[in-house]
Protein backbone atom coordinates (compact mmCIF):
# COMPACT_ATOMS: atom_id res chain seq x y z
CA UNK A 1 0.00 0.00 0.00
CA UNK A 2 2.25 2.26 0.79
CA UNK A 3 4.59 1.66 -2.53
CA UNK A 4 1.18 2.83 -4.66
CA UNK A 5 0.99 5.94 -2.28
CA UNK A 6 4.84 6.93 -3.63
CA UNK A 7 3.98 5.99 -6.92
CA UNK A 8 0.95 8.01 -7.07
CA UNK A 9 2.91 10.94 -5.31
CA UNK A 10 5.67 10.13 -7.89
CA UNK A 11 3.50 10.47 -10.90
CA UNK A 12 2.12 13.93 -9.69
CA UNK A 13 2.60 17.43 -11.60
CA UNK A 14 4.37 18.50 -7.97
CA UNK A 15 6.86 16.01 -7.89
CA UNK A 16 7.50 16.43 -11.46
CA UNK A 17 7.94 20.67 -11.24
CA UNK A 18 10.20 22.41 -13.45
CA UNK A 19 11.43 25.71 -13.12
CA UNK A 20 11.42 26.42 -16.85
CA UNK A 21 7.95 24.69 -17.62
CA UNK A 22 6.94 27.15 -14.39
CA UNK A 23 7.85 29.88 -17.30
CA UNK A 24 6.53 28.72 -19.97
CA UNK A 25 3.07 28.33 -17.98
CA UNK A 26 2.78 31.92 -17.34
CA UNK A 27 4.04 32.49 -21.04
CA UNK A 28 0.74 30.63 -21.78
CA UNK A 29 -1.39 32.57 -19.51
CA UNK A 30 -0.30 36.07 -20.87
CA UNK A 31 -0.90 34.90 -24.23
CA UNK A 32 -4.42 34.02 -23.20
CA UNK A 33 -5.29 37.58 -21.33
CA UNK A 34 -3.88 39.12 -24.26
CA UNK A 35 -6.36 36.95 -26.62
CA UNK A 36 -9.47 37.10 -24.17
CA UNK A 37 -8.66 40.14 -22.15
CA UNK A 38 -7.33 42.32 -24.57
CA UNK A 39 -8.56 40.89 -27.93
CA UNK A 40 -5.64 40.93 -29.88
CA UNK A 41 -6.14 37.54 -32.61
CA UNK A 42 -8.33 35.37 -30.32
CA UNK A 43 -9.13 33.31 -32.93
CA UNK A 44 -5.03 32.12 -33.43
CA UNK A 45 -3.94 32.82 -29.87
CA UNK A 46 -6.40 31.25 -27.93
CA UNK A 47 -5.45 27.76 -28.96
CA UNK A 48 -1.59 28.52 -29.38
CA UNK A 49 -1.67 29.86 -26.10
CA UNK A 50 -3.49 26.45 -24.90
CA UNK A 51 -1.37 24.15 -26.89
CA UNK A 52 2.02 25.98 -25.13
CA UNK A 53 -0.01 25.42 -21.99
CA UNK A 54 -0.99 21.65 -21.76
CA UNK A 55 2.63 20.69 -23.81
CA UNK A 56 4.29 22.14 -20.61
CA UNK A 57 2.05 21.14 -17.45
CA UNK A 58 4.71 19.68 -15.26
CA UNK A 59 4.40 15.45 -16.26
CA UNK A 60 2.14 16.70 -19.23
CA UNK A 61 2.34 14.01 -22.05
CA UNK A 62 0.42 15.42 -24.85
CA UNK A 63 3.37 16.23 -26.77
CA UNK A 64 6.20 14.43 -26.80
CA UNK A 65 8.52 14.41 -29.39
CA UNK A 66 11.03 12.58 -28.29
CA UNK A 67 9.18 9.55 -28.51
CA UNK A 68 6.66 10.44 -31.14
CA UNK A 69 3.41 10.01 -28.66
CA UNK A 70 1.14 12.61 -27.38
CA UNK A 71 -2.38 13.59 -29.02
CA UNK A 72 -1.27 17.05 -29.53
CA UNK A 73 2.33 15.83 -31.29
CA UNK A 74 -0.01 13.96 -34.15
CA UNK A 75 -1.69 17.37 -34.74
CA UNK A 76 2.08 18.65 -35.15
CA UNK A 77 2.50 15.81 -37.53
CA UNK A 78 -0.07 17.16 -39.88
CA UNK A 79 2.51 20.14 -39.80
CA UNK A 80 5.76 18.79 -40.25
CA UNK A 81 4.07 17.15 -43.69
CA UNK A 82 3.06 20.46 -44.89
CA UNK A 83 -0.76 19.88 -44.57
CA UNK A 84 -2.16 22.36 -42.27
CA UNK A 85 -0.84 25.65 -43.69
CA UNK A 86 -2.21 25.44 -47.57
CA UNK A 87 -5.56 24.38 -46.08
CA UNK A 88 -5.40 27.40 -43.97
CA UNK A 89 -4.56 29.28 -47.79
CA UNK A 90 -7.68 27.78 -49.06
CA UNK A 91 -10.08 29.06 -47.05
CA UNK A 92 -8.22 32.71 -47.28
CA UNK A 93 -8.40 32.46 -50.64
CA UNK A 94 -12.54 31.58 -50.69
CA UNK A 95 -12.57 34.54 -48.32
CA UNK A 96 -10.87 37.13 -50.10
CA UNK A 97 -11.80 39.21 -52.91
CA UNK A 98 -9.05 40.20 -55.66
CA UNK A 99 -11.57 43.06 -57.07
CA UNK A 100 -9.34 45.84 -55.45
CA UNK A 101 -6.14 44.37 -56.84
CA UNK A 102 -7.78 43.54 -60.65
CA UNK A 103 -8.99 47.40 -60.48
CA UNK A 104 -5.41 49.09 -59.54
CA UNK A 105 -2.81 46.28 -60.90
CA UNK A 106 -0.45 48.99 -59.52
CA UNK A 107 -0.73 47.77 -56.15
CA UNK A 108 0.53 44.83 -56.39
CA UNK A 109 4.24 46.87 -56.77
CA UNK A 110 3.14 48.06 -53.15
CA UNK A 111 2.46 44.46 -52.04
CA UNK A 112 5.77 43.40 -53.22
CA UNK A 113 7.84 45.99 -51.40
CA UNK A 114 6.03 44.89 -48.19
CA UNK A 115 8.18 41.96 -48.41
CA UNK A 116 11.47 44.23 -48.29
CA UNK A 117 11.40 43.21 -44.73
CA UNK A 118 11.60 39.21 -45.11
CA UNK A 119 14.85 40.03 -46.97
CA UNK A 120 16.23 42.54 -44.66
CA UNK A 121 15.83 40.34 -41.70
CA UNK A 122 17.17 37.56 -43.34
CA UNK A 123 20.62 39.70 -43.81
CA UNK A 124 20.18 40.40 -40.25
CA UNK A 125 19.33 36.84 -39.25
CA UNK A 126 22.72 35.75 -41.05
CA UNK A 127 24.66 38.11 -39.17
CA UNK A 128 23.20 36.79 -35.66
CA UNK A 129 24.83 33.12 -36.92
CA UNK A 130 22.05 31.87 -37.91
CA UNK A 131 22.02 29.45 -40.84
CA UNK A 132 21.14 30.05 -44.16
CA UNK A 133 18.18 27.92 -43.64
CA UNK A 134 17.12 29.15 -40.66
CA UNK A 135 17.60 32.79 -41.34
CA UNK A 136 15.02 32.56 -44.53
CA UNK A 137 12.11 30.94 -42.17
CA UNK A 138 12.87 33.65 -39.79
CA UNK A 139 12.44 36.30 -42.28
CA UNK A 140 9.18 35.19 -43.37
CA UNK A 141 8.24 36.72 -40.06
CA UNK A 142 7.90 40.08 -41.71
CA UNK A 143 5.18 38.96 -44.15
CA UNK A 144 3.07 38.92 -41.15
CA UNK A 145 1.39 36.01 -42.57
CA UNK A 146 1.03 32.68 -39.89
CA UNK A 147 0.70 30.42 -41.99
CA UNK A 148 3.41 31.26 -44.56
CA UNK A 149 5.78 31.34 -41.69
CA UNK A 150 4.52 27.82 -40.32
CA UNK A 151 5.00 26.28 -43.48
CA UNK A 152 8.84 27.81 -44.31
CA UNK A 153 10.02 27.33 -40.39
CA UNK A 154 8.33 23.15 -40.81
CA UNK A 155 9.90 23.30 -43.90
CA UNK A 156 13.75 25.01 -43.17
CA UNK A 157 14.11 25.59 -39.88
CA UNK A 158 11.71 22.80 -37.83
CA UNK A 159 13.75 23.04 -34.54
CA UNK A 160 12.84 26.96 -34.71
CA UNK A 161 8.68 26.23 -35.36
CA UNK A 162 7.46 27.25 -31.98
CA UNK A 163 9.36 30.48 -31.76
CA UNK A 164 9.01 31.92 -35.22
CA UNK A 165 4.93 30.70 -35.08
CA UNK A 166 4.48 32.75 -31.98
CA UNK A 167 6.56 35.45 -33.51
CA UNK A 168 4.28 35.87 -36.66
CA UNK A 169 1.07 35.24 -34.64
CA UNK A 170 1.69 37.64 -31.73
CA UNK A 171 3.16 40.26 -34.52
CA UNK A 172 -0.10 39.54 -36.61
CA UNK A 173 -2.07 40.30 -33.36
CA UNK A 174 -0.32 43.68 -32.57
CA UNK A 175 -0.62 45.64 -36.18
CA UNK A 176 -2.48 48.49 -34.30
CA UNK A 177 -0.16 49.11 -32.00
CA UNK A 178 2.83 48.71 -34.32
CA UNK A 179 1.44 50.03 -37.40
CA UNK A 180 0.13 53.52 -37.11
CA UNK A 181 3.81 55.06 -35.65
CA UNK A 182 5.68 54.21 -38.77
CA UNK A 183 3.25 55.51 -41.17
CA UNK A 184 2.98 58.43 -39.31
CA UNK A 185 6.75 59.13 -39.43
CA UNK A 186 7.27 58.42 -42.70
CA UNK A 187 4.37 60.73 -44.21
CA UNK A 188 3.12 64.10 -43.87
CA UNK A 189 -0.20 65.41 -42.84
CA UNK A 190 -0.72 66.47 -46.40
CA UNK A 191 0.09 63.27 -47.75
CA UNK A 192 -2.22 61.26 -45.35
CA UNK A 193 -4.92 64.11 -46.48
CA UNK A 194 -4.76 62.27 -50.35
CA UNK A 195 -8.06 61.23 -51.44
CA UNK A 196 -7.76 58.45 -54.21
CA UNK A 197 -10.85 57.64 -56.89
CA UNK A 198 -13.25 55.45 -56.77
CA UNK A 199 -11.76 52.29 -58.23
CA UNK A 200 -13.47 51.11 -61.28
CA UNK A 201 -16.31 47.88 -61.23
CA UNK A 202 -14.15 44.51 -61.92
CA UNK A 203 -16.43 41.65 -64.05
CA UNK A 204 -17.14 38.40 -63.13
CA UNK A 205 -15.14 37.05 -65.82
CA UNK A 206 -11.37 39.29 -64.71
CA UNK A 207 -12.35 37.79 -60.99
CA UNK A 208 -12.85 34.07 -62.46
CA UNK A 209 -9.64 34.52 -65.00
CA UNK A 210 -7.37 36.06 -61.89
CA UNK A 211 -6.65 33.06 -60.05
CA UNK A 212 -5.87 30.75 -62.98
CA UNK A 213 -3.97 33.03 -64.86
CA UNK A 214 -1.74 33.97 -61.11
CA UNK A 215 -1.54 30.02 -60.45
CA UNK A 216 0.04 29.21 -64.00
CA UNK A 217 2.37 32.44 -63.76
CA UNK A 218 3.68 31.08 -60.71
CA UNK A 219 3.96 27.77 -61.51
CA UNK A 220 5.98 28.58 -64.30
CA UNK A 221 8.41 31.38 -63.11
CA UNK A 222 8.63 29.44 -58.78
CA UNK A 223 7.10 25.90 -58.38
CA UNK A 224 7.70 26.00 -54.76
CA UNK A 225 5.38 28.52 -54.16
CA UNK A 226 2.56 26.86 -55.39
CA UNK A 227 1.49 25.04 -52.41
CA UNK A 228 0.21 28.33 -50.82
CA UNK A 229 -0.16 30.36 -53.96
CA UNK A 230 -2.33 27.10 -55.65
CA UNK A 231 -4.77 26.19 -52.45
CA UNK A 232 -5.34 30.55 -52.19
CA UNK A 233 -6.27 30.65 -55.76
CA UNK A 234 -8.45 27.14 -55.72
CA UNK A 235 -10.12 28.44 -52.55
CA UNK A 236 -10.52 31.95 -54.82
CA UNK A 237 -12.28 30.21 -57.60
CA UNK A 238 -14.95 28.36 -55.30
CA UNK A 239 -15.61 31.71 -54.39
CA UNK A 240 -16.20 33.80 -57.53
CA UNK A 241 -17.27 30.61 -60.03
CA UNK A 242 -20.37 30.82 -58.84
CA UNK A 243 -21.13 27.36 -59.42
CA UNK A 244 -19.27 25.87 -56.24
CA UNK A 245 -20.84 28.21 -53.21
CA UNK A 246 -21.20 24.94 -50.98
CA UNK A 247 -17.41 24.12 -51.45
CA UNK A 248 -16.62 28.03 -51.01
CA UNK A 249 -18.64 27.67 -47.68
CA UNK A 250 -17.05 25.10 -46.41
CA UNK A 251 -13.62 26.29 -46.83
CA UNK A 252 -14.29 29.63 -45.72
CA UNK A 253 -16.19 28.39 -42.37
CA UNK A 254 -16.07 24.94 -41.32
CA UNK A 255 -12.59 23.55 -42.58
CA UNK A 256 -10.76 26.80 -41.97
CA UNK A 257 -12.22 27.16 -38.44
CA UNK A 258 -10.88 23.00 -37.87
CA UNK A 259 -7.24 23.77 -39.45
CA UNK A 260 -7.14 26.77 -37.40
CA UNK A 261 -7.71 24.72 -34.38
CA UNK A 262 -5.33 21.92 -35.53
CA UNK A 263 -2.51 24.66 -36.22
CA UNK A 264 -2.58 26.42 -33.10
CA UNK A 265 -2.35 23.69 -31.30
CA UNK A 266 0.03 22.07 -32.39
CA UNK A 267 2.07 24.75 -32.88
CA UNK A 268 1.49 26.10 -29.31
CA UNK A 269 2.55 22.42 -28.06
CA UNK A 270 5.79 22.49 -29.55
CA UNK A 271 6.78 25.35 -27.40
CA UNK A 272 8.50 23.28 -25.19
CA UNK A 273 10.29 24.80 -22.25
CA UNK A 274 13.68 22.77 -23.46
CA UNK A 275 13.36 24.19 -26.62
CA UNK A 276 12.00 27.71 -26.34
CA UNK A 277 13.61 29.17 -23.64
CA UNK A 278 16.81 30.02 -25.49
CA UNK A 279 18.71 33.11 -26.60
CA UNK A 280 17.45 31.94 -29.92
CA UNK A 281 13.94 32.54 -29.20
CA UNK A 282 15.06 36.04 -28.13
CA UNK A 283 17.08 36.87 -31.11
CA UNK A 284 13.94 35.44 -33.31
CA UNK A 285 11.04 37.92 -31.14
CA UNK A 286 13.42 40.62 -32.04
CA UNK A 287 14.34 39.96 -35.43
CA UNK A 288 10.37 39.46 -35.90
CA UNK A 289 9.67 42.75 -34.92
CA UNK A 290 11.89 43.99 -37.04
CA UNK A 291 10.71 42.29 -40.53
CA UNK A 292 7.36 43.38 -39.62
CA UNK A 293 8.28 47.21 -39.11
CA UNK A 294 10.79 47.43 -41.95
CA UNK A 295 7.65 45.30 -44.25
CA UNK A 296 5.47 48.32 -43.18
CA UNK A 297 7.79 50.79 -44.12
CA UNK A 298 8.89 49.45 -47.69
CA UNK A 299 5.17 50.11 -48.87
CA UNK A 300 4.80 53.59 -47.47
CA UNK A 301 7.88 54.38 -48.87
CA UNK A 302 7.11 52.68 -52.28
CA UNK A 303 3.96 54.47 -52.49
CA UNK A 304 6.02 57.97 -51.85
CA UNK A 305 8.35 57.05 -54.66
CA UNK A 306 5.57 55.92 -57.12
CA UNK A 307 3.48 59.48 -56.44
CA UNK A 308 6.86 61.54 -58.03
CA UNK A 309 5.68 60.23 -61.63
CA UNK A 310 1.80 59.24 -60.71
CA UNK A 311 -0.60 62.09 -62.14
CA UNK A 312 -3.06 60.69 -59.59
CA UNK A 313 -1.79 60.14 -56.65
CA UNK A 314 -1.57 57.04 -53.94
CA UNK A 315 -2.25 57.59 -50.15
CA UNK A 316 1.01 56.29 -48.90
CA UNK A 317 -1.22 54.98 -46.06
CA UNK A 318 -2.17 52.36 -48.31
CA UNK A 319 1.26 51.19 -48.90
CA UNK A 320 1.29 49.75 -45.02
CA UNK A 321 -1.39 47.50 -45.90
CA UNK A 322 0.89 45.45 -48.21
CA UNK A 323 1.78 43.09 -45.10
CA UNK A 324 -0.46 40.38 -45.24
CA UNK A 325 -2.50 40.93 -42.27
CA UNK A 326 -6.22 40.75 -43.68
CA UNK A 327 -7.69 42.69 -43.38
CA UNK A 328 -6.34 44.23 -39.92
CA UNK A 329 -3.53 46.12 -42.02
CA UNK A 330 -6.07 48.04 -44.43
CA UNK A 331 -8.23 48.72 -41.71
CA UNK A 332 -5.58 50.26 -39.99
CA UNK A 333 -4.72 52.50 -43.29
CA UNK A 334 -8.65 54.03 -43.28
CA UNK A 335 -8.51 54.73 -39.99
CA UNK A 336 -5.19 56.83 -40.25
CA UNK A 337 -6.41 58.21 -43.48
CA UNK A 338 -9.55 59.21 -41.77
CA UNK A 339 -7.84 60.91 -38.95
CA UNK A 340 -6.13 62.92 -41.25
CA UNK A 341 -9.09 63.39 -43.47
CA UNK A 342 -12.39 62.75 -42.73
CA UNK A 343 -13.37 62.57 -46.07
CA UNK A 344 -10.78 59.97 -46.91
CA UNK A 345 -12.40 56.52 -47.94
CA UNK A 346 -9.29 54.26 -47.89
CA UNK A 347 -10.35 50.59 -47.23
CA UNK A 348 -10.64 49.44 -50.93
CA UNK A 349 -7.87 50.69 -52.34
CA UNK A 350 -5.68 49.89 -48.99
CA UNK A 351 -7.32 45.77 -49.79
CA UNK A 352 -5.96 46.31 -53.17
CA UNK A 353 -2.02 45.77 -51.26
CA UNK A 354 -3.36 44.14 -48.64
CA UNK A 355 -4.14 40.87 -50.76
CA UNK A 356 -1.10 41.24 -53.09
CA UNK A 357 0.82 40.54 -49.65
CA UNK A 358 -0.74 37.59 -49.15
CA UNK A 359 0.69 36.47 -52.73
CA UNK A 360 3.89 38.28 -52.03
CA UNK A 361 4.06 36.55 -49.14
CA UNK A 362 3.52 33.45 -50.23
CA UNK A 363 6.05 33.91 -53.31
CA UNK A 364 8.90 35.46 -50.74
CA UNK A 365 8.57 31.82 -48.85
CA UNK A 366 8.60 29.56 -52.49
CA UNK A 367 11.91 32.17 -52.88
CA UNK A 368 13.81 31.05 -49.30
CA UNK A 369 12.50 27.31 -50.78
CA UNK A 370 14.21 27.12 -53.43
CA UNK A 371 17.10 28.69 -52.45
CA UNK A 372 17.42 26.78 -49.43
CA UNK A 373 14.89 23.60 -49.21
CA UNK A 374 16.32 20.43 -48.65
């Protein structure tokens, strides 16, 4: 009897305590007042913050990699194979609409340069010692696009998942409290007063043509992209073919809201305290920051450049929105443009960038890829 009361006392959390699970506990638990109590991406931090929380409960054996077990570490599985991430693109892509972007192709320039700071931070990443490999998944980062940077950190850097997933998420989650400074520094009140046109009406037949003709451009010009750039566009067309609204449905709603689950768990669960608690992690949160405030920048300042030969001119505002943070960024772009103007109307023309990020995005990681895949 009293060799089951040790064993029982043996196999308790308390006899099991860990000073670095202790911190990853309350790493969990400020995640989750900051997705409940504050609101910042409840949707992707509440079960990332969970995930972190049951991996690292002190005897906790949901996730264990070490020996391949653990009902959370088969969710990570789906991961590591790639899986979870273009499903995620899917139902983006039966969410979005491309009608901004179709009606001012010139946005897609400012898209592009909102990927200036992927490439920046991988220069910076390098310089830290990081590897070649792992450098280009923490660049990513500065797409401020979860998914894309689950898929390149599974895919170059898996040892580095947890911290760069947290990274983009928590980044993702605090666009209007980073945002709004740097546009304001790098434009003028008259520039933020700019009131663009009305964008012209895009047919049924450019928004049906769009993501074909984008899928078989990419395919032919960066292959590796097309796991995230295909599933966006699929999910696109089961939006505007008209003929497939159950399937657009579904991906939008059900199957996103599943993956979403699936993802944040399992990527919360791999922040392990053995694993996470490094100078690594550090170096990643603040290289993160970094890409996403430098990605911000290169569209404002795009945008500034463009306007010296435009006859009508761009809000630079909109350039911000070129991070793929839908639609969070171009929100944040009509309400700066409002508080400069009150007259100013910017959300179309700011979703115009906004989605070309989400390609740009997308491309940037089929880039790192190829350069550095295995």
């Amino acid at each position: 009897m009293l060799d089951a009361i040790v064993r029982f006392l043996q196999s308790t959390g308390i006899a099991q305590f860990d000073w670095r699970n202790f911190i990853m506990i309350v790493v969990a638990c400020v995640l989750l007042y900051l997705a409940i109590g504050r609101k910042f991406e409840p949707l992707l931090l509440v079960p990332i913050a969970m995930g972190m929380l049951l991996s690292n409960l002190f005897g906790s054996q949901v996730f264990n990699a070490e020996e391949g077990t653990g009902i959370l570490y088969y969710f990570y599985k789906l991961n590591k194979m790639g899986i979870l991430p273009p499903l995620i693109f899917m139902g983006v892509g039966a969410m979005t609409d491309f009608g901004p972007l179709i009606a001012n192709p010139k946005s897609l320039l400012l898209g592009a340069a909102a990927q200036l700071g992927i490439f920046i931070t991988f220069i910076g990443a390098i310089a830290l010692g990081f590897s070649a490999q792992q450098a280009g998944a923490i660049g990513i980062i500065g797409g401020a696009d979860g998914p894309t940077a689950v898929l390149s950190a599974t895919m170059l850097a898996p040892e580095l998942l947890s911290a760069i997933a947290i990274a983009a998420y928590s980044y993702m989650a605090l666009v209007p409290v980073i945002q709004p400074p740097i546009m304001r520094l790098l434009t003028t009140e008259k520039e933020r007063q700019i009131v663009m046109k009305q964008l012209r009406p895009v047919s049924k037949k450019e928004k049906i043509l769009f993501p074909i003709v984008v899928t078989i451009i990419v395919s032919v010009i960066l292959p590796d992209a097309i796991p995230l750039v295909g599933m966006l566009m699929l999910g696109n067309l089961f939006r505007e073919s008209g003929l497939t609204d159950r399937l657009s449905d579904t991906a939008q709603n059900a199957l996103c809201n599943i993956v979403t689950i699936l993802l944040g768990l399992s990527v919360g669960a791999s922040a392990v305290a053995e694993t996470f608690l490094t100078k690594q992690t550090l170096f990643i949160l603040l290289l993160g920051v970094i890409a996403f405030a430098m990605g911000s920048a290169g569209g404002v300042l795009l945008a500034k450049f463009m306007n010296l030969f435009l006859k009508d001119k761009i809000n630079p505002l909109i350039g911000s929105a070129g991070v793929s943070a839908v639609p969070m960024a171009a929100r944040i772009s009509q309400k700066e443009g409002q508080r400069a103007n009150p007259k100013n109307f910017l959300l179309m023309h700011a979703m115009g960038p906004n989605v070309a990020g989400v390609i740009g995005s997308a491309v940037a990681a089929g880039v790192m890829l190829s350069l550095f895949g295995g």
